[in-house]
N, C-alpha and C. Protein backbone atom coordinates (compact mmCIF):
# COMPACT_ATOMS: atom_id res chain seq x y z
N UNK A 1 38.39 -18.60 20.36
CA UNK A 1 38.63 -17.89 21.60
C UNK A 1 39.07 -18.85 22.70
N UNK A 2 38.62 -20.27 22.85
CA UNK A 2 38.76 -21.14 23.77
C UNK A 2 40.36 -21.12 23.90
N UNK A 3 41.29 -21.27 22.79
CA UNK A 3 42.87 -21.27 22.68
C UNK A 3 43.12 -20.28 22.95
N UNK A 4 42.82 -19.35 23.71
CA UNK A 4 43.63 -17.96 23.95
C UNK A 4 44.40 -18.64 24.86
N UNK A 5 45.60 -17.83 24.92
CA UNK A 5 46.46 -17.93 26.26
C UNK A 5 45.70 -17.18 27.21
N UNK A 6 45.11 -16.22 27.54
CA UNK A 6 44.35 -15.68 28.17
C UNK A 6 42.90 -15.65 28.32
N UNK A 7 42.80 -16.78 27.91
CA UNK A 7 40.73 -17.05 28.41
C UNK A 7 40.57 -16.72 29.92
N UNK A 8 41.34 -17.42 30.44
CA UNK A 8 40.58 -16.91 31.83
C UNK A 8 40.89 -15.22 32.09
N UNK A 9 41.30 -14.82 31.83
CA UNK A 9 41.75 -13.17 32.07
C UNK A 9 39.96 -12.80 31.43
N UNK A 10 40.05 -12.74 30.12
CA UNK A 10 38.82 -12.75 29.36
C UNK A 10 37.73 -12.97 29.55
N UNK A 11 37.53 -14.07 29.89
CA UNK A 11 36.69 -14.52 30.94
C UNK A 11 36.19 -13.54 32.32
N UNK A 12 37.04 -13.13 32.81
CA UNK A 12 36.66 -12.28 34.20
C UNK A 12 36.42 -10.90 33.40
N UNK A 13 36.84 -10.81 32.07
CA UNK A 13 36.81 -9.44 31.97
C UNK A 13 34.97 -9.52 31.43
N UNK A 14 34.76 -10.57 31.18
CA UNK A 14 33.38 -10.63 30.16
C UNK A 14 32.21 -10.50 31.57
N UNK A 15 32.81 -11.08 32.50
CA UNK A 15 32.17 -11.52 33.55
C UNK A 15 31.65 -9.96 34.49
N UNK A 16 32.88 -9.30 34.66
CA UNK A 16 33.11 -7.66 35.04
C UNK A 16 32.20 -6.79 34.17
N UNK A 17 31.96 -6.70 32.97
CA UNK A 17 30.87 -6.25 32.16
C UNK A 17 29.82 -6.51 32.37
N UNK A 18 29.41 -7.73 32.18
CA UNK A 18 28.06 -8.47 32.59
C UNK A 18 27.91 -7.88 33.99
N UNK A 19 28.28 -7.74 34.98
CA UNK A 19 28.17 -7.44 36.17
C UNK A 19 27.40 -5.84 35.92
N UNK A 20 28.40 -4.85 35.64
CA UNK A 20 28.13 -3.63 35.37
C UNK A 20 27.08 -3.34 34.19
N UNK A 21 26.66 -4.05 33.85
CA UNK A 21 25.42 -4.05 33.00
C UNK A 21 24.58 -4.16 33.56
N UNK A 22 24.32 -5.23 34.30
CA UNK A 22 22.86 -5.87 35.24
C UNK A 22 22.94 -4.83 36.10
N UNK A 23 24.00 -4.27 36.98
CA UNK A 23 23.68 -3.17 37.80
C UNK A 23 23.12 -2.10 37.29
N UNK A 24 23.42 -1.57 36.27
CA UNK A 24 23.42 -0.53 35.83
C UNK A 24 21.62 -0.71 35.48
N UNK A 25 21.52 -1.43 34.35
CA UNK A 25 20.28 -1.24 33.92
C UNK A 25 18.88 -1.95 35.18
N UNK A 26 19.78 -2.75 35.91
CA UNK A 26 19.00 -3.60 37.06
C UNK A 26 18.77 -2.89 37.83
N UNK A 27 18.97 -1.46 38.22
CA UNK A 27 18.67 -0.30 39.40
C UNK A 27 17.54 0.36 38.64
N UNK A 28 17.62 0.29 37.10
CA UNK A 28 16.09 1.23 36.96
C UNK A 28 14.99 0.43 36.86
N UNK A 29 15.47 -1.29 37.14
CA UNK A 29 13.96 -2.01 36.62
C UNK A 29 13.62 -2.19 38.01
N UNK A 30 14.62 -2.31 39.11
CA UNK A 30 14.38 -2.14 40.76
C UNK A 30 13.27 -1.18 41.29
N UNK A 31 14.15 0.22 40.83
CA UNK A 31 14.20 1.22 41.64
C UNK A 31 12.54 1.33 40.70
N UNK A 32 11.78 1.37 39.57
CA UNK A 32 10.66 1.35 38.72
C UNK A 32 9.89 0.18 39.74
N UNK A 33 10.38 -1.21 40.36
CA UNK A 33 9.46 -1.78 41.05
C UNK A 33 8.89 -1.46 42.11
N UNK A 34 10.17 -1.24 42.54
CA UNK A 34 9.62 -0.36 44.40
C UNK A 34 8.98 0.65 43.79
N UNK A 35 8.80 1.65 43.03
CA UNK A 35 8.30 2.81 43.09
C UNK A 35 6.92 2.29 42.40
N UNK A 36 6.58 1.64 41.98
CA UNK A 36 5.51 0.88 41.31
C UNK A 36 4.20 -0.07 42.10
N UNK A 37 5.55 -0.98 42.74
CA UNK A 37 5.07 -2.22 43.21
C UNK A 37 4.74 -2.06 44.47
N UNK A 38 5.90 -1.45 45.12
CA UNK A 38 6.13 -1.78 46.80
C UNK A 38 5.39 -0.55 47.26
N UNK A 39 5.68 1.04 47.12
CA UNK A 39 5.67 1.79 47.92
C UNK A 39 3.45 2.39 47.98
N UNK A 40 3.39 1.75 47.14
CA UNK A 40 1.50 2.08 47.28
C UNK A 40 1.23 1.19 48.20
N UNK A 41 1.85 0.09 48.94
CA UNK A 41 1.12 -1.30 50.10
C UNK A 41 2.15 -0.49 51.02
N UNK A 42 2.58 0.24 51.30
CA UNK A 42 3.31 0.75 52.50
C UNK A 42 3.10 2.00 52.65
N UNK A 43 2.95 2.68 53.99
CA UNK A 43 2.77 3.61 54.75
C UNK A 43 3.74 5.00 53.94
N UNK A 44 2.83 6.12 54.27
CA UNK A 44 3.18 7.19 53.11
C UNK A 44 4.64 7.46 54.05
N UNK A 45 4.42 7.80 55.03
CA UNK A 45 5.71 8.06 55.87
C UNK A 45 6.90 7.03 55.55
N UNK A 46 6.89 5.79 55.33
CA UNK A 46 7.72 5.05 54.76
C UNK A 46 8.57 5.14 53.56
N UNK A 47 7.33 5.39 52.51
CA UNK A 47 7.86 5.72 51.45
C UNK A 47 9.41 5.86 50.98
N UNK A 48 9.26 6.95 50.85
CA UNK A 48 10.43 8.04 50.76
C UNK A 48 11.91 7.30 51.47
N UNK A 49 11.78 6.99 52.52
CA UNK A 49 12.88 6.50 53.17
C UNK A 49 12.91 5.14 52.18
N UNK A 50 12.47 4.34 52.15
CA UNK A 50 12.61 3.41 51.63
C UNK A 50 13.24 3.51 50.16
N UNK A 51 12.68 4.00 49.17
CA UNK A 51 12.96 4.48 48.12
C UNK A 51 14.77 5.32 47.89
N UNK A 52 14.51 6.18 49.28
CA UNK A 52 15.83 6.30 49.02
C UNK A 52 17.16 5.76 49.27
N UNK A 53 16.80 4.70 50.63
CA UNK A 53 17.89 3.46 50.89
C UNK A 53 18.13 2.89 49.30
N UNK A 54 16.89 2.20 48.43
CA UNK A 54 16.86 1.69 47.84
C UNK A 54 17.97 2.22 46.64
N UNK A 55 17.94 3.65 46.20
CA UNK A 55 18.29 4.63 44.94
C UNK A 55 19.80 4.39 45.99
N UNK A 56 19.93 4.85 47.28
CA UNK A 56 21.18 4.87 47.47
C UNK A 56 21.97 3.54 47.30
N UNK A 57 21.31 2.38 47.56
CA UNK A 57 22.08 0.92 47.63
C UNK A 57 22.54 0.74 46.08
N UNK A 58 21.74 1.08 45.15
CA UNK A 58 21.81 0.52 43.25
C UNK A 58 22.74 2.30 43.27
N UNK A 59 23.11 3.23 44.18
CA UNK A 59 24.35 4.03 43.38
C UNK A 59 25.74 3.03 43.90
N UNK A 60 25.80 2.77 45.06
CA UNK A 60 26.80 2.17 45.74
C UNK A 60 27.32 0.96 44.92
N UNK A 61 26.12 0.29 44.79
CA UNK A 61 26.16 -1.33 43.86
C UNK A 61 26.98 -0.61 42.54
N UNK A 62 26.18 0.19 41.73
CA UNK A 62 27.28 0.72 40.82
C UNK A 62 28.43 1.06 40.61
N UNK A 63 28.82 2.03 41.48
CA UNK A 63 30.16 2.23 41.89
C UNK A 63 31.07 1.42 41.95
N UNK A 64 30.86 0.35 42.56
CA UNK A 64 31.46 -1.00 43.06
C UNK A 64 31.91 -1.65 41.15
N UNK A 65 30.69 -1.87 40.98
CA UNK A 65 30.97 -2.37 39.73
C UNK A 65 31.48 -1.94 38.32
N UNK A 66 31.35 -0.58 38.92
CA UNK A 66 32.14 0.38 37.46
C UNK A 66 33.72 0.56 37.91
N UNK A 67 33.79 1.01 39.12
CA UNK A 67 35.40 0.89 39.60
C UNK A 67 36.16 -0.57 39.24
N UNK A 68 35.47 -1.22 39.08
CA UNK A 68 36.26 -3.41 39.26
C UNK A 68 36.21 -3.07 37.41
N UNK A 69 35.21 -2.71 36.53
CA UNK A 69 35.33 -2.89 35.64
C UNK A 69 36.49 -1.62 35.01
N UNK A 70 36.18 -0.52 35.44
CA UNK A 70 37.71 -0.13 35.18
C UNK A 70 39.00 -0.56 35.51
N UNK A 71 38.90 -0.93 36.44
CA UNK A 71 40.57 -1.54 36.98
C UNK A 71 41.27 -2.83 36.44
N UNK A 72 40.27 -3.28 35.45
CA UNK A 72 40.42 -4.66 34.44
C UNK A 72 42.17 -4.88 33.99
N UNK A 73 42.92 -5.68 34.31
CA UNK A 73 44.32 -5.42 34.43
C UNK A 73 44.36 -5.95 32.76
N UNK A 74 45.08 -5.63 32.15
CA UNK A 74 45.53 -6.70 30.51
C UNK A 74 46.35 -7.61 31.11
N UNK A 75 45.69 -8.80 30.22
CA UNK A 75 46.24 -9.84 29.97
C UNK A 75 47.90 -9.90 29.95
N UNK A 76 48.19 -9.74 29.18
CA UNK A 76 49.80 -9.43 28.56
C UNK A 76 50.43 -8.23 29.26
N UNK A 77 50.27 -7.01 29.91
CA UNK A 77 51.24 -6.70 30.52
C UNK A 77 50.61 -6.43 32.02
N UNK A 78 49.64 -6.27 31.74
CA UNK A 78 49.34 -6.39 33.52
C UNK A 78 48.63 -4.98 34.12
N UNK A 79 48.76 -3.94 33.23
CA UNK A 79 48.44 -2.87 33.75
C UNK A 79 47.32 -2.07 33.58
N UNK A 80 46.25 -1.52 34.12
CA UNK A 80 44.30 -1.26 33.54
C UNK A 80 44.33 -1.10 32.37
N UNK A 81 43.93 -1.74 31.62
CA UNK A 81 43.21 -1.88 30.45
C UNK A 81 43.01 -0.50 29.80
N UNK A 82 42.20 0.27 30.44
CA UNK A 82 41.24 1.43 29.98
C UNK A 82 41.64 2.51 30.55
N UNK A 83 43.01 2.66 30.92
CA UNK A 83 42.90 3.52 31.89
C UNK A 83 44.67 3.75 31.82
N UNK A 84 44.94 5.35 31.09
CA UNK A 84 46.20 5.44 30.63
C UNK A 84 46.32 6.55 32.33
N UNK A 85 47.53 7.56 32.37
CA UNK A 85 47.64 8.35 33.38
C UNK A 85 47.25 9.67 33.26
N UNK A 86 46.73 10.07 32.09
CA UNK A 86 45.82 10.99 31.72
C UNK A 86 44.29 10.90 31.32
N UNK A 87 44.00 9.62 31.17
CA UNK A 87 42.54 9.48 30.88
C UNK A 87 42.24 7.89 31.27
N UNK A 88 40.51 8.15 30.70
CA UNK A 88 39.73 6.69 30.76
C UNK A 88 38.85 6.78 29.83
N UNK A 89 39.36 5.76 29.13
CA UNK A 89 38.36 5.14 27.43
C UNK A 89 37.53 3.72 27.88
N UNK A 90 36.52 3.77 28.32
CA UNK A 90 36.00 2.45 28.18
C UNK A 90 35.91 2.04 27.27
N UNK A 91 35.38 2.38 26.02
CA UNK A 91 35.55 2.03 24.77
C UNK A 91 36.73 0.80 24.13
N UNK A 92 37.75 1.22 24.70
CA UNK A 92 38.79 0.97 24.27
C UNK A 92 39.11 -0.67 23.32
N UNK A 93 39.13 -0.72 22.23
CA UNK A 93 39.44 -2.19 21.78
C UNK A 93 40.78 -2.68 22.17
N UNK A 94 41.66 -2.22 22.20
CA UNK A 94 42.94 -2.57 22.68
C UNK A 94 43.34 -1.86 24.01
N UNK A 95 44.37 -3.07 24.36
CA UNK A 95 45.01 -2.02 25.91
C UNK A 95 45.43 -0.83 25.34
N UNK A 96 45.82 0.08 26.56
CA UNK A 96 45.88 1.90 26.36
C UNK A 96 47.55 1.68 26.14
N UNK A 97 47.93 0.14 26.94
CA UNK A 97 49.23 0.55 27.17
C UNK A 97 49.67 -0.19 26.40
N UNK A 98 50.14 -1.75 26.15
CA UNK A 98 50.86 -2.33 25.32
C UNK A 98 49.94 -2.85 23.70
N UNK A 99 48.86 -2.53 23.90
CA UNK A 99 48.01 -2.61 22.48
C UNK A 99 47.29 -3.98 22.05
N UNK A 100 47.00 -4.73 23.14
CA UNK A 100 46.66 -6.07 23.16
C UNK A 100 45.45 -5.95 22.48
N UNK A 101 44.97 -6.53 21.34
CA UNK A 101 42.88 -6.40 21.41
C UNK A 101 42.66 -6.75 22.66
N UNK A 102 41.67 -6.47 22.25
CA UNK A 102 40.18 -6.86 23.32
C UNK A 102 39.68 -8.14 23.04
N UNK A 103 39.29 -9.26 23.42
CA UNK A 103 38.42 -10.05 22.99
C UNK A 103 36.61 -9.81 22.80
């Protein structure tokens, strides 16, 4: 993999996953702490508000990171990865458009 002509492309794309992973699964081990950890040492009136800044910040954080990981350009022609003008395959092993694998 190191000889790709496109490691660094690859690279950001591995990096863009990893991202959207930790968010993803990192908002329920969060959002499980505060609701666990934090909100019994704080004021009942607090609560709730807090909790829901919190649920709202890990949807936003997501968003962020699922939109960057869709918009992943291919290597070789340049254009989203996952994302033809009728649909979206995350799945996808190859580009939608010129058929590059995936690394």
């Amino acid at each position: 993999m190191a000889d790709s002509v496109y490691e660094r492309q690859w690279r950001d794309y591995r990096s863009r996953r990893w991202w959207f992973y930790a968010v993803w699964l990192g908002g329920f081990a969060a959002l499980g702490l505060i609701a666990f950890g934090l909100l019994p040492l704080i004021p009942k009136a607090m609560a709730g508000p807090v909790f829901v800044v919190a649920g709202l910040a890990w949807m936003l954080g997501f968003v962020v990171v699922a939109v960057r990981l869709q918009r992943f350009a291919c290597p070789r022609c340049d254009r989203a990865f996952f994302v033809t003008s009728l649909s979206y395959w995350p799945f996808a092993r190859e580009c939608r458009h010129c058929g590059l694998a995936r690394e």
